[in-house]
Protein backbone atom coordinates (compact mmCIF):
# COMPACT_ATOMS: atom_id res chain seq x y z
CA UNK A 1 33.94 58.35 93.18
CA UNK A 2 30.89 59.10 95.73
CA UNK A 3 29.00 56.19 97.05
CA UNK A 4 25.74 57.17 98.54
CA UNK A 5 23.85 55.29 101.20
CA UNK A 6 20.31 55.43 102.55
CA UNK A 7 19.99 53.43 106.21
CA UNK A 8 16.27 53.22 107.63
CA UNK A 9 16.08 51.28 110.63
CA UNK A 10 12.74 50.10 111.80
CA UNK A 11 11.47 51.66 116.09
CA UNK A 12 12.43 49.44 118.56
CA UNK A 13 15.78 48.21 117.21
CA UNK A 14 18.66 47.46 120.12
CA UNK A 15 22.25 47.98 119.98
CA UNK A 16 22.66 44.74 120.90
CA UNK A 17 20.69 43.61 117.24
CA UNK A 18 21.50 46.31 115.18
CA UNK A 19 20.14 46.23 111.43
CA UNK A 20 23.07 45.57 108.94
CA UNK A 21 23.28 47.13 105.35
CA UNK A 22 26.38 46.23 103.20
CA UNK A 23 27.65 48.92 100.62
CA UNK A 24 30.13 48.16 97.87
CA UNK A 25 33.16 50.64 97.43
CA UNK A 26 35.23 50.87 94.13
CA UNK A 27 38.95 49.82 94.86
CA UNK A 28 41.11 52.51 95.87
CA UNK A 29 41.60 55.28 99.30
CA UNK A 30 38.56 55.89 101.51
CA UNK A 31 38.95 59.57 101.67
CA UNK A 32 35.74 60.42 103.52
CA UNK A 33 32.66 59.83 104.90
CA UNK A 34 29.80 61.65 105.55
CA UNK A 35 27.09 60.82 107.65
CA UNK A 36 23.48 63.26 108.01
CA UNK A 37 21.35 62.34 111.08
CA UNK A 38 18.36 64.18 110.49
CA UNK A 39 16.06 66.29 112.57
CA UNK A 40 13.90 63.93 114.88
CA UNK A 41 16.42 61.62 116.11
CA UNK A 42 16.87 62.91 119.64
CA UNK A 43 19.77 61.03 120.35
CA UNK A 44 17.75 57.47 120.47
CA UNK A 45 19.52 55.96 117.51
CA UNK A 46 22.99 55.00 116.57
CA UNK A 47 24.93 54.40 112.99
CA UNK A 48 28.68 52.56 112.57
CA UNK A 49 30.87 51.87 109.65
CA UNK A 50 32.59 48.97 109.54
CA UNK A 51 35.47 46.38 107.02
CA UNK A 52 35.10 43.32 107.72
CA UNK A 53 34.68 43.09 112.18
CA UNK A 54 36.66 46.32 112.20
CA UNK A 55 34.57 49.50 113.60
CA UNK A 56 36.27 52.50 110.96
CA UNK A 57 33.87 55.12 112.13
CA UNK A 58 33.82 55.89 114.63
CA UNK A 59 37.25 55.09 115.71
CA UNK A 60 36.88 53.75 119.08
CA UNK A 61 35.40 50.16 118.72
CA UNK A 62 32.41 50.57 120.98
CA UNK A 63 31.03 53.38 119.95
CA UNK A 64 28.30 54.93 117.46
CA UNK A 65 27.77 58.18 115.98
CA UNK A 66 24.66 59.88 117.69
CA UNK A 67 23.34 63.02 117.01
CA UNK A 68 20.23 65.14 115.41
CA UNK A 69 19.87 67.14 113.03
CA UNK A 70 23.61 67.38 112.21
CA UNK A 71 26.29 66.01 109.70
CA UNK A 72 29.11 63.95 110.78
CA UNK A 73 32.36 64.01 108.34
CA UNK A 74 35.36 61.52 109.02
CA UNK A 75 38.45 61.27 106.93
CA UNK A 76 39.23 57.91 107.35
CA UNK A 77 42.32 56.95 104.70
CA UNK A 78 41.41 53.19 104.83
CA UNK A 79 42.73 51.37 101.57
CA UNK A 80 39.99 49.86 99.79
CA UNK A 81 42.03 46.55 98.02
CA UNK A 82 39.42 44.62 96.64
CA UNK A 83 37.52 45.97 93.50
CA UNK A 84 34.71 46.44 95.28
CA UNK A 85 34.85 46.87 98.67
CA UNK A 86 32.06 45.85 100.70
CA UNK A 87 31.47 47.76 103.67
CA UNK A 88 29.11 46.88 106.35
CA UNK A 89 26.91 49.94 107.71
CA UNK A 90 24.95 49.04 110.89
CA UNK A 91 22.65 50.96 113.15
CA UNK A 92 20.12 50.98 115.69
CA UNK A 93 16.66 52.89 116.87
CA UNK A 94 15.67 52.54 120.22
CA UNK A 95 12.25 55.07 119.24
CA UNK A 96 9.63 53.02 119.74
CA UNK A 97 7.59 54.92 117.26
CA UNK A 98 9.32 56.13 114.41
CA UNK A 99 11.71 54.73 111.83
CA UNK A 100 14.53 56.61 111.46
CA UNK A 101 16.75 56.71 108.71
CA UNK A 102 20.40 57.88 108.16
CA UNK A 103 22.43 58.98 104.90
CA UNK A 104 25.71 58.33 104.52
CA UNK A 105 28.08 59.38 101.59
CA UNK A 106 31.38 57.49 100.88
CA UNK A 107 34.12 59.32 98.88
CA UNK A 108 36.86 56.88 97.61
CA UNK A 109 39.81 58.24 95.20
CA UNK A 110 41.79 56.55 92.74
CA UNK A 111 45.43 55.13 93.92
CA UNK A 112 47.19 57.47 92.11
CA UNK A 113 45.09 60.98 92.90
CA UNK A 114 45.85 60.36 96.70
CA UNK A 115 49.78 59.66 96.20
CA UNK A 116 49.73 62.56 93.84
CA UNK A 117 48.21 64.80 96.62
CA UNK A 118 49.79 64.01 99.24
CA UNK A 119 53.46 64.59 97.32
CA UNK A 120 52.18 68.33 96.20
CA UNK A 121 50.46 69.09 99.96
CA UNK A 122 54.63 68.01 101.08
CA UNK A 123 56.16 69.98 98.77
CA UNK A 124 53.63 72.70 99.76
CA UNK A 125 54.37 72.77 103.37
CA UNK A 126 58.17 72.87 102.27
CA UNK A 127 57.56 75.70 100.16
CA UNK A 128 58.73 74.02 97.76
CA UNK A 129 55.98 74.52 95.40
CA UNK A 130 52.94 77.08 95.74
């Protein structure tokens, strides 16, 4: 299932007071996640992904993705329990003319379609099967 996300944060928004947009997630393995920065940012704003307090991308816990005019792809494997899943998107702008906005794309598989991968890419690698 894909989950898409539009973020637009207003100029003159700190790190310190981010603006916080919650997405919900159907139950199952957070495969990936995309996020575009478009052309114009200039490195002046900042997007994170988080469950509940804890930062899932990017990894380290004081961080943000910056960037411009690129797209950022993580492959998280965070279990998704709870049918949905909300997860909490924040970001800043520190342009003090321009809103900026992000879009971010959230890829979550079924239980079962990630154990069955995983048992074919093992058997795979053991040349076990082609």
């Amino acid at each position: 299932m894909l989950k898409v996300s539009k973020v637009c944060v207003p100029p003159s928004t700190p790190d310190n007071a981010p603006i916080t947009q919650y997405v919900s997630v159907p139950a199952g393995e957070l495969v990936r996640v995309d996020v575009r920065i478009p052309p114009g940012h200039l490195g002046l704003t900042g997007i994170r992904v988080l469950r509940g307090i804890e930062i899932i991308i990017p990894w380290h816990q004081d961080d943000w993705l910056v960037g411009d005019n690129e797209t950022i792809t993580d492959n998280p494997l965070i279990r998704c329990e709870d049918d949905p899943t909300t997860l909490t998107i924040q970001a800043y702008n520190l342009d003090e003319t321009y809103i900026h906005c992000f879009y971010v794309r959230f890829e979550v598989l079924p239980y079962e379609k990630v154990t069955h991968n995983v048992i074919v890419n093992a058997l795979k690698r053991l040349r076990l099967l082609r």
